[in-house]
PDB file of N, CA and C in Angstrom:
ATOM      1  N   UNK A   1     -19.041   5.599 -35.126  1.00  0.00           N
ATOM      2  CA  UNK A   1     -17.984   6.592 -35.184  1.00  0.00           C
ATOM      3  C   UNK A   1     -17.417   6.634 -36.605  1.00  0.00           C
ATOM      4  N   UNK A   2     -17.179   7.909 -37.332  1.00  0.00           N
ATOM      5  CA  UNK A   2     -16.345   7.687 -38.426  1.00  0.00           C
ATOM      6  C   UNK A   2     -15.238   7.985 -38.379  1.00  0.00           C
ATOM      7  N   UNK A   3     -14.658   6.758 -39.283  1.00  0.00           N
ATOM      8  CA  UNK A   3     -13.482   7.118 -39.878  1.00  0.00           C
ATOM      9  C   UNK A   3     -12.929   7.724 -40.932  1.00  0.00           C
ATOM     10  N   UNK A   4     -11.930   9.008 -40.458  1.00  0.00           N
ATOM     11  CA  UNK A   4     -11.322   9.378 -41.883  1.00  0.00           C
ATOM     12  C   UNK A   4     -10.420   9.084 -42.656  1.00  0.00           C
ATOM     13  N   UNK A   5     -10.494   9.439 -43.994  1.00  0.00           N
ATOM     14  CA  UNK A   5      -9.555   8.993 -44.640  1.00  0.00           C
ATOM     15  C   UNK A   5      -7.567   8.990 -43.881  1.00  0.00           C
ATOM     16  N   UNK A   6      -8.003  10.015 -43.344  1.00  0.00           N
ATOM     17  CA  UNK A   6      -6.141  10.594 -42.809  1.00  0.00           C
ATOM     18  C   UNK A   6      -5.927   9.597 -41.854  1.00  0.00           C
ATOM     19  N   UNK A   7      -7.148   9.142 -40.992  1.00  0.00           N
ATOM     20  CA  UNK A   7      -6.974   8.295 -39.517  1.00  0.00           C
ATOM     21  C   UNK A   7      -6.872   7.411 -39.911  1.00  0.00           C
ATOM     22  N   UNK A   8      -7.377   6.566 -41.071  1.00  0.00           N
ATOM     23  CA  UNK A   8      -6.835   5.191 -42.250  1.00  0.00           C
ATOM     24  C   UNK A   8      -5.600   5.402 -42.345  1.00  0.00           C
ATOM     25  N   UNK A   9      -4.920   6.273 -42.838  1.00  0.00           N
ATOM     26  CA  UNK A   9      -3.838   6.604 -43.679  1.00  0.00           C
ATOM     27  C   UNK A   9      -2.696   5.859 -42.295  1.00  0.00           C
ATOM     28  N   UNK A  10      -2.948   7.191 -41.109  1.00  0.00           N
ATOM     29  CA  UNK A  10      -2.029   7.061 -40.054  1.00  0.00           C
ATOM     30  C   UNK A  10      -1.980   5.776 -39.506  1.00  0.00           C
ATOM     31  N   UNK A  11      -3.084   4.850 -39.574  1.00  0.00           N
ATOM     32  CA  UNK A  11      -3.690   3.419 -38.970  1.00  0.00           C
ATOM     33  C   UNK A  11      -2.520   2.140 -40.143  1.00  0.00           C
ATOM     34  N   UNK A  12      -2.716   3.174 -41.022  1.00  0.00           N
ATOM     35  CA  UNK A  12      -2.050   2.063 -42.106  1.00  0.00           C
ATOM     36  C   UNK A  12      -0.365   2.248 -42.083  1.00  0.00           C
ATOM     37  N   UNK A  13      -0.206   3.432 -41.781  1.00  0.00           N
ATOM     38  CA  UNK A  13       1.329   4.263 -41.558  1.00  0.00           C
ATOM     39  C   UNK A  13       2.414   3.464 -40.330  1.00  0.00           C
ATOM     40  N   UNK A  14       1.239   3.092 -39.327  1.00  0.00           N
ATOM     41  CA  UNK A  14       1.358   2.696 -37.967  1.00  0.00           C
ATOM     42  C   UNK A  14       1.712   1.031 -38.428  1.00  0.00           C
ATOM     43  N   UNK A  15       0.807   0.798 -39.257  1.00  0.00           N
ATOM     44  CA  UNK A  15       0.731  -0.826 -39.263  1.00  0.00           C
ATOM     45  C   UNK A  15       1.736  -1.201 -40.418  1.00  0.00           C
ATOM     46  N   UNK A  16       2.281  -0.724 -41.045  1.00  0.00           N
ATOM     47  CA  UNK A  16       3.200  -0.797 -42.009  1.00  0.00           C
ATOM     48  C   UNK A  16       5.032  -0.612 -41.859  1.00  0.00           C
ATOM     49  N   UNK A  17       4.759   0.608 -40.652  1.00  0.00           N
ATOM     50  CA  UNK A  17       5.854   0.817 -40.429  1.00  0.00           C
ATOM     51  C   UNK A  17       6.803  -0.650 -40.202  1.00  0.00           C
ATOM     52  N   UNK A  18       6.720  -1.601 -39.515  1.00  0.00           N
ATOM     53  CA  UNK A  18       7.323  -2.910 -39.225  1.00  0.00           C
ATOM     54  C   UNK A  18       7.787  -3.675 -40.467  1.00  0.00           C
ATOM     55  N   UNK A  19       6.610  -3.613 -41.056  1.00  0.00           N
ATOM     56  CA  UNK A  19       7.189  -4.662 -41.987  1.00  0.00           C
ATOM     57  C   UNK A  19       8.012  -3.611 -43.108  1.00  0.00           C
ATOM     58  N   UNK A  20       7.676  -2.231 -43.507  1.00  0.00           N
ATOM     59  CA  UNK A  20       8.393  -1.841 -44.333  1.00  0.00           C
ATOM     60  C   UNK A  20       8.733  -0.088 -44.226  1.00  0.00           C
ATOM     61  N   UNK A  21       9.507  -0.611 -43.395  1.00  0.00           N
ATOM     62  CA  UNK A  21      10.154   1.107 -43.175  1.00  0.00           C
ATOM     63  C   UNK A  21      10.438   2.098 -44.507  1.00  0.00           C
ATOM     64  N   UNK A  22      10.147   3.060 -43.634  1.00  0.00           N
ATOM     65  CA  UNK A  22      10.355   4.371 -44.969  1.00  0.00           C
ATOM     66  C   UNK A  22       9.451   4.378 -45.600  1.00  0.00           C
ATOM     67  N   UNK A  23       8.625   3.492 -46.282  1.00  0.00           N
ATOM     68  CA  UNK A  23       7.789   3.742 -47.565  1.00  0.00           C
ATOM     69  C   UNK A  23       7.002   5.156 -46.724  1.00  0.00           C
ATOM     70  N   UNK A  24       6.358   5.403 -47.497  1.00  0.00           N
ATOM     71  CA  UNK A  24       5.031   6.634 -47.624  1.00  0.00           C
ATOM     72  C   UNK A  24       3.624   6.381 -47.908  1.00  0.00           C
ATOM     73  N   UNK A  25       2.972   6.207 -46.851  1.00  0.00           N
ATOM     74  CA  UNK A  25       1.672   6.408 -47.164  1.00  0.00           C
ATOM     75  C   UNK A  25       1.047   7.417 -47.666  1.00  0.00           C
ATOM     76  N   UNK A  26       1.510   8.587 -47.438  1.00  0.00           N
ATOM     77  CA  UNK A  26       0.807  10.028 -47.395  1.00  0.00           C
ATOM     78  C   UNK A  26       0.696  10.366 -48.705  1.00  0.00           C
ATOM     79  N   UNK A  27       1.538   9.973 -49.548  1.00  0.00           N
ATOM     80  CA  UNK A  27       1.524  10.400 -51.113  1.00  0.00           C
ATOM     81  C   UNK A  27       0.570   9.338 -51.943  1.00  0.00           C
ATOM     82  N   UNK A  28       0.538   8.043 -50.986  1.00  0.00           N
ATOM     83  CA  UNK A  28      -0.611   7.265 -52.129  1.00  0.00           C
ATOM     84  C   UNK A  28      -1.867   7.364 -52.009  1.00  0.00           C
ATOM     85  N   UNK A  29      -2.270   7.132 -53.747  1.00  0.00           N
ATOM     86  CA  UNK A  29      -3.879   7.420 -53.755  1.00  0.00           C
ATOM     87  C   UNK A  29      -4.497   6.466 -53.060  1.00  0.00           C
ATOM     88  N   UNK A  30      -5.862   7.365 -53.250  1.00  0.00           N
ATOM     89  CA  UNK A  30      -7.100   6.598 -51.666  1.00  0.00           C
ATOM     90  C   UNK A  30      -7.416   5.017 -52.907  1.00  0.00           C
ATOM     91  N   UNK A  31      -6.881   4.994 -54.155  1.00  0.00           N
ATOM     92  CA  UNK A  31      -7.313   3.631 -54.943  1.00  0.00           C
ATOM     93  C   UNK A  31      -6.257   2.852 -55.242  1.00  0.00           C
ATOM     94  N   UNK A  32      -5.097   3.237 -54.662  1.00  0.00           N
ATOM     95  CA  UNK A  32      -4.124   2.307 -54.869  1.00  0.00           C
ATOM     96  C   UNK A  32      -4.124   0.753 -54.473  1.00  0.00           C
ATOM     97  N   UNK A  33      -3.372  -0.128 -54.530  1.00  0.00           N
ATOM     98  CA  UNK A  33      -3.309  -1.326 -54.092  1.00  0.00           C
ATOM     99  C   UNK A  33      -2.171  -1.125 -52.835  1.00  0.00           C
ATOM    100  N   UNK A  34      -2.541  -1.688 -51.654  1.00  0.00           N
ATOM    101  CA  UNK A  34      -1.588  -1.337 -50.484  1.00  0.00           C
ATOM    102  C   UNK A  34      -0.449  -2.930 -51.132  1.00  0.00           C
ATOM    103  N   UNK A  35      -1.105  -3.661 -51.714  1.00  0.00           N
ATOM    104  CA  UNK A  35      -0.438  -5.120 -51.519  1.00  0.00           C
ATOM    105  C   UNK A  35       0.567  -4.582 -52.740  1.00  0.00           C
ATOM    106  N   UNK A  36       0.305  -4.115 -54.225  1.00  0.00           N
ATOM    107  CA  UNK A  36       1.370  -3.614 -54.837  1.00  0.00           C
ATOM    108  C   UNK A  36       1.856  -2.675 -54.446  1.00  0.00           C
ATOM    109  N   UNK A  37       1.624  -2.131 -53.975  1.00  0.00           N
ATOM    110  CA  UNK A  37       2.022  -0.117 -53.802  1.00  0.00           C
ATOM    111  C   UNK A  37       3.584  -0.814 -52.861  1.00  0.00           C
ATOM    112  N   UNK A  38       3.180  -1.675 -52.072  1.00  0.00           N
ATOM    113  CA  UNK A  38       4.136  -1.659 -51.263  1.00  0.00           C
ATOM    114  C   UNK A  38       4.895  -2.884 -50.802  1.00  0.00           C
ATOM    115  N   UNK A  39       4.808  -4.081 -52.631  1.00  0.00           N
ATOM    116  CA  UNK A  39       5.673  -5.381 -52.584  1.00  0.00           C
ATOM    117  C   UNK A  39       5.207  -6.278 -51.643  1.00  0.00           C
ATOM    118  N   UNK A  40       3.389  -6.158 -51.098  1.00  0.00           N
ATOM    119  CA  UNK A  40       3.700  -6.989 -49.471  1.00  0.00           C
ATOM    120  C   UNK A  40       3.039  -8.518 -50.125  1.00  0.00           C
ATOM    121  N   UNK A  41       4.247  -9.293 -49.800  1.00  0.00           N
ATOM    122  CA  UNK A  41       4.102 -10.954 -50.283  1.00  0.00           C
ATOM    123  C   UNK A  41       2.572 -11.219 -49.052  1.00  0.00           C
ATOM    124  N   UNK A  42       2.681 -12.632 -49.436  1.00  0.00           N
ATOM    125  CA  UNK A  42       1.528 -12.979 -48.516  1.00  0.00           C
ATOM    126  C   UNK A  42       1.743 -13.181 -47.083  1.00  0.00           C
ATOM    127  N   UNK A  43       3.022 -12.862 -46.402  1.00  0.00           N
ATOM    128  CA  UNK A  43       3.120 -12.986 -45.441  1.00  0.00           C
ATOM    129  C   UNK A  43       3.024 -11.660 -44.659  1.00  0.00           C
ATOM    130  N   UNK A  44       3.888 -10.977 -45.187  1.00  0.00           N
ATOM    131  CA  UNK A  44       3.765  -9.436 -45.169  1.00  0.00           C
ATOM    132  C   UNK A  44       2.513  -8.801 -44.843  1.00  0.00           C
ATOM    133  N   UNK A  45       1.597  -9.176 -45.900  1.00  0.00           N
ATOM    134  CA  UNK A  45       0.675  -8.805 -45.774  1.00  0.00           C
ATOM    135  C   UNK A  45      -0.609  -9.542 -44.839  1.00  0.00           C
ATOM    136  N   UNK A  46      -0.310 -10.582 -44.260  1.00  0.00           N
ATOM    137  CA  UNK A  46      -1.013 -11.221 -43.031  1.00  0.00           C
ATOM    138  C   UNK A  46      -0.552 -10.476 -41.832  1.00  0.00           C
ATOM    139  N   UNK A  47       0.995 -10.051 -41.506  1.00  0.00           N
ATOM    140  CA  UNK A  47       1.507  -9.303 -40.294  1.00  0.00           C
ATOM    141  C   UNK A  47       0.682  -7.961 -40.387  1.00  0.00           C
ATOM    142  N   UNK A  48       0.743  -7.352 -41.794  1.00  0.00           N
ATOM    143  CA  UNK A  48       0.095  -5.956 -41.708  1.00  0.00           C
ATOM    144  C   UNK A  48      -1.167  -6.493 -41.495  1.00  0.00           C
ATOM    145  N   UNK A  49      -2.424  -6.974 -41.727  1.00  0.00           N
ATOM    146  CA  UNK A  49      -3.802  -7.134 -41.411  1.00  0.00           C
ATOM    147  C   UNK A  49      -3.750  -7.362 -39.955  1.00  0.00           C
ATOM    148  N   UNK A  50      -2.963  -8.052 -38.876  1.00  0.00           N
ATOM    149  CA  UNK A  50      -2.757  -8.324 -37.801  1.00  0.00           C
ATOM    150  C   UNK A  50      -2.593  -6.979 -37.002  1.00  0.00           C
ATOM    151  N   UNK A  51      -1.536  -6.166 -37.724  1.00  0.00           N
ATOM    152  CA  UNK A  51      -1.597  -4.629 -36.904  1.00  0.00           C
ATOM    153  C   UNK A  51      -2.017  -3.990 -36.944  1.00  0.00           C
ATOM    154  N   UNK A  52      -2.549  -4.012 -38.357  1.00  0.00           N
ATOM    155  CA  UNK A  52      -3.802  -3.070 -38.358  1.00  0.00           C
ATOM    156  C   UNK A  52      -5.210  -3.125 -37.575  1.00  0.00           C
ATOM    157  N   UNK A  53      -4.986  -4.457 -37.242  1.00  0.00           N
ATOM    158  CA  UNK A  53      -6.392  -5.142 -36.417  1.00  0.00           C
ATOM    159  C   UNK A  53      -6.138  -4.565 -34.701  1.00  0.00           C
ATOM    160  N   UNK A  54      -4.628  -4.385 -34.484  1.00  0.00           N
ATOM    161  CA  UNK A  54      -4.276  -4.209 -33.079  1.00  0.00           C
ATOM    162  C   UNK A  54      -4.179  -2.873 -32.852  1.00  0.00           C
ATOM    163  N   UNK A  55      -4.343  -2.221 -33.758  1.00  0.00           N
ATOM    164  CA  UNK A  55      -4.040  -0.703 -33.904  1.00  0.00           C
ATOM    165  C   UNK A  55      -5.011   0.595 -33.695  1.00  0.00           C
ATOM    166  N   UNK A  56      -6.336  -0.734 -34.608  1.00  0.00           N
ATOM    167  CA  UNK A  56      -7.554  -0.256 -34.946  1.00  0.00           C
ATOM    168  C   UNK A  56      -8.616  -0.578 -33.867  1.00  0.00           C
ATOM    169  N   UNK A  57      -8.262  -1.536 -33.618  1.00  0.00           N
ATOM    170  CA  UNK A  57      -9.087  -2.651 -32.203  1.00  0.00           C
ATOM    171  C   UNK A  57     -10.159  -2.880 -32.772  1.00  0.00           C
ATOM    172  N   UNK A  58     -10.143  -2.929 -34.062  1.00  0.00           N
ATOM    173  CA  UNK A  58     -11.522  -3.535 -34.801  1.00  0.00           C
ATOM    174  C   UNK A  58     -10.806  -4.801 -35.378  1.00  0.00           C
ATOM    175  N   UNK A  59     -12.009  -6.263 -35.097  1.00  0.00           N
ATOM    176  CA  UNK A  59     -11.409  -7.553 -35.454  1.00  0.00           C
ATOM    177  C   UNK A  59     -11.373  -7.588 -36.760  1.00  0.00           C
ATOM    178  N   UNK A  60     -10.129  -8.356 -37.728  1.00  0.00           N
ATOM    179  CA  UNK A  60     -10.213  -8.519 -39.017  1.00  0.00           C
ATOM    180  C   UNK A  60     -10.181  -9.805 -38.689  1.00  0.00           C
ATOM    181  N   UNK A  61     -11.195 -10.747 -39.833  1.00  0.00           N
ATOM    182  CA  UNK A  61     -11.080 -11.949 -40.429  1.00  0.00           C
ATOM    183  C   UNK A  61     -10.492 -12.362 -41.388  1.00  0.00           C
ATOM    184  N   UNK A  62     -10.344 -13.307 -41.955  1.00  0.00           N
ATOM    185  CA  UNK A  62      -9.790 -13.717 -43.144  1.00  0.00           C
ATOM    186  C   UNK A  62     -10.173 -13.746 -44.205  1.00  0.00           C
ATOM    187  N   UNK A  63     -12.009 -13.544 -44.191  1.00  0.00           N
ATOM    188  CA  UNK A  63     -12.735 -13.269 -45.185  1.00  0.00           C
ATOM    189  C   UNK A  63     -12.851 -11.839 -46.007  1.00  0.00           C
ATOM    190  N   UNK A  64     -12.308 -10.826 -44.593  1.00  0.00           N
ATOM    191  CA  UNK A  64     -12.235  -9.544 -44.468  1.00  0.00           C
ATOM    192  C   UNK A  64     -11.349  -9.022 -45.283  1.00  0.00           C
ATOM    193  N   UNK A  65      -9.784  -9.229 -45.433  1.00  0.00           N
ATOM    194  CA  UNK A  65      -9.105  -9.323 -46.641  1.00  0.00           C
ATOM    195  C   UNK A  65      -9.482  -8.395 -47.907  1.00  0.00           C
ATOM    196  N   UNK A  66     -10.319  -8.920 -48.733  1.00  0.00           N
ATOM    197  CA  UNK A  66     -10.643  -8.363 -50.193  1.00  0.00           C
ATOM    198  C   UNK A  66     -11.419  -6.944 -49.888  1.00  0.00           C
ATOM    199  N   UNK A  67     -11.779  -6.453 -48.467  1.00  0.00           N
ATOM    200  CA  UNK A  67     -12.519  -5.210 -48.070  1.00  0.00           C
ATOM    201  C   UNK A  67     -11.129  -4.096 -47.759  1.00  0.00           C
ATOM    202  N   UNK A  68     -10.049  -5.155 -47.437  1.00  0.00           N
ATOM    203  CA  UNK A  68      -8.734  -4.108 -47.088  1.00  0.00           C
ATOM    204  C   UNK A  68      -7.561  -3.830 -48.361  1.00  0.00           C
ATOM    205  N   UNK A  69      -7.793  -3.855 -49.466  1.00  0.00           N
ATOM    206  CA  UNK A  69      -6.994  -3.597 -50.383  1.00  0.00           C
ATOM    207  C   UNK A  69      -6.377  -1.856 -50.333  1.00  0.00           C
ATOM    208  N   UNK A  70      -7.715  -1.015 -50.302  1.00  0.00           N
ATOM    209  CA  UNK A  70      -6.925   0.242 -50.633  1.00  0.00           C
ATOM    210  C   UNK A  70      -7.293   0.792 -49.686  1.00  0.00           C
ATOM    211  N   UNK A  71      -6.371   2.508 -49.703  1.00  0.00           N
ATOM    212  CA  UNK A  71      -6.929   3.011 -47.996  1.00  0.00           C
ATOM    213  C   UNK A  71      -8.557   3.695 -48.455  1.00  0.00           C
ATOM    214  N   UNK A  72      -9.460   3.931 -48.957  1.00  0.00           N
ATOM    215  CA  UNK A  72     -10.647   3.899 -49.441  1.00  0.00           C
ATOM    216  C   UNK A  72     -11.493   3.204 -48.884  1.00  0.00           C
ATOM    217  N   UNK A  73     -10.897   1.453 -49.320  1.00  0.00           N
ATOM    218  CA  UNK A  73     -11.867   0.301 -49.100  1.00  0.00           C
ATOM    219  C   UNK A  73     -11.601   0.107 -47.165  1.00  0.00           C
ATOM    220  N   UNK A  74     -10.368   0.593 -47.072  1.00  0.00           N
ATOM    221  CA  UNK A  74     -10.299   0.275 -45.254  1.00  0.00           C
ATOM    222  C   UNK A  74     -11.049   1.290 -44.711  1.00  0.00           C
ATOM    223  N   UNK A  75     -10.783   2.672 -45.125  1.00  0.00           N
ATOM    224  CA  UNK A  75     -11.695   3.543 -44.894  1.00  0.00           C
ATOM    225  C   UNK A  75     -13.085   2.721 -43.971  1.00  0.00           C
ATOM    226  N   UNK A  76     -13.915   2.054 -45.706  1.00  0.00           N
ATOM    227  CA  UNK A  76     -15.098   2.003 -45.133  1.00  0.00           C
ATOM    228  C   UNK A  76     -15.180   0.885 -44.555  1.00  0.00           C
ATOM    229  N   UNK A  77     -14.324   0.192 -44.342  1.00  0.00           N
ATOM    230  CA  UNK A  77     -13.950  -1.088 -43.288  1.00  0.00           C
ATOM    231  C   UNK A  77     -14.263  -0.652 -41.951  1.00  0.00           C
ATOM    232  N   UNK A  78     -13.330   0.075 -41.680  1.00  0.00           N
ATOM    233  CA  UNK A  78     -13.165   0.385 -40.550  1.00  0.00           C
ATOM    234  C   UNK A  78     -14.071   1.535 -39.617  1.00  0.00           C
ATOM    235  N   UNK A  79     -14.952   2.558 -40.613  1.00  0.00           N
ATOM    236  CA  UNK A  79     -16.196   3.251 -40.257  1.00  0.00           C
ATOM    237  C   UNK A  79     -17.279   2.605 -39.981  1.00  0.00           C
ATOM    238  N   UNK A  80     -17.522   1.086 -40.780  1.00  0.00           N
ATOM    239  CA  UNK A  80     -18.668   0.414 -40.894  1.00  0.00           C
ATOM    240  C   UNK A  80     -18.409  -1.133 -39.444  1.00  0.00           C
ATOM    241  N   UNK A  81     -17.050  -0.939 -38.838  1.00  0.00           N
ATOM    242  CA  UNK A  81     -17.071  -1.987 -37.561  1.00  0.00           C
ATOM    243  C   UNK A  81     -16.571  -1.257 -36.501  1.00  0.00           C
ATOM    244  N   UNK A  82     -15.775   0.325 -36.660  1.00  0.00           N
ATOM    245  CA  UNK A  82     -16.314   1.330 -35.118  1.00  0.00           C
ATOM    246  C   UNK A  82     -17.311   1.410 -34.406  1.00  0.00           C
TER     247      UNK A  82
END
């Protein structure tokens, strides 16, 4: 099944909302850094990989990580384990 960029976006919109209300996904580029774009310390950013994993119902590992930096690289994360 593929995934699109927008269904990343909303997946990431969804999984973000918790830890950091208000921000905007919709305006950042598909090469941004989600971890700068949006201050997420290392904890932050373990809760977001967790919801995004519950959101997506595709399993993330810990190795998986360096594939989820931008919505681009989740993109093809998440097209390539649908």
């Amino acid at each position: 099944m593929t995934v699109t960029t927008d269904e990343t976006r909303e997946l990431v919109k969804t999984s973000l909302a918790h830890i950091v209300p208000g921000d905007e996904v919709d305006g950042l580029g598909t090469d941004a850094d989600l971890r700068q774009a949006f201050e997420l310390d290392s904890l932050d950013y373990v809760e977001f990989v967790e919801r995004l994993s519950q959101a997506s119902g595709v399993r993330i590992d810990e190795e998986d990580y360096p594939e989820l930096r931008t919505i681009g690289t989740l993109t093809a994360f998440l097209a390539a384990r649908r």
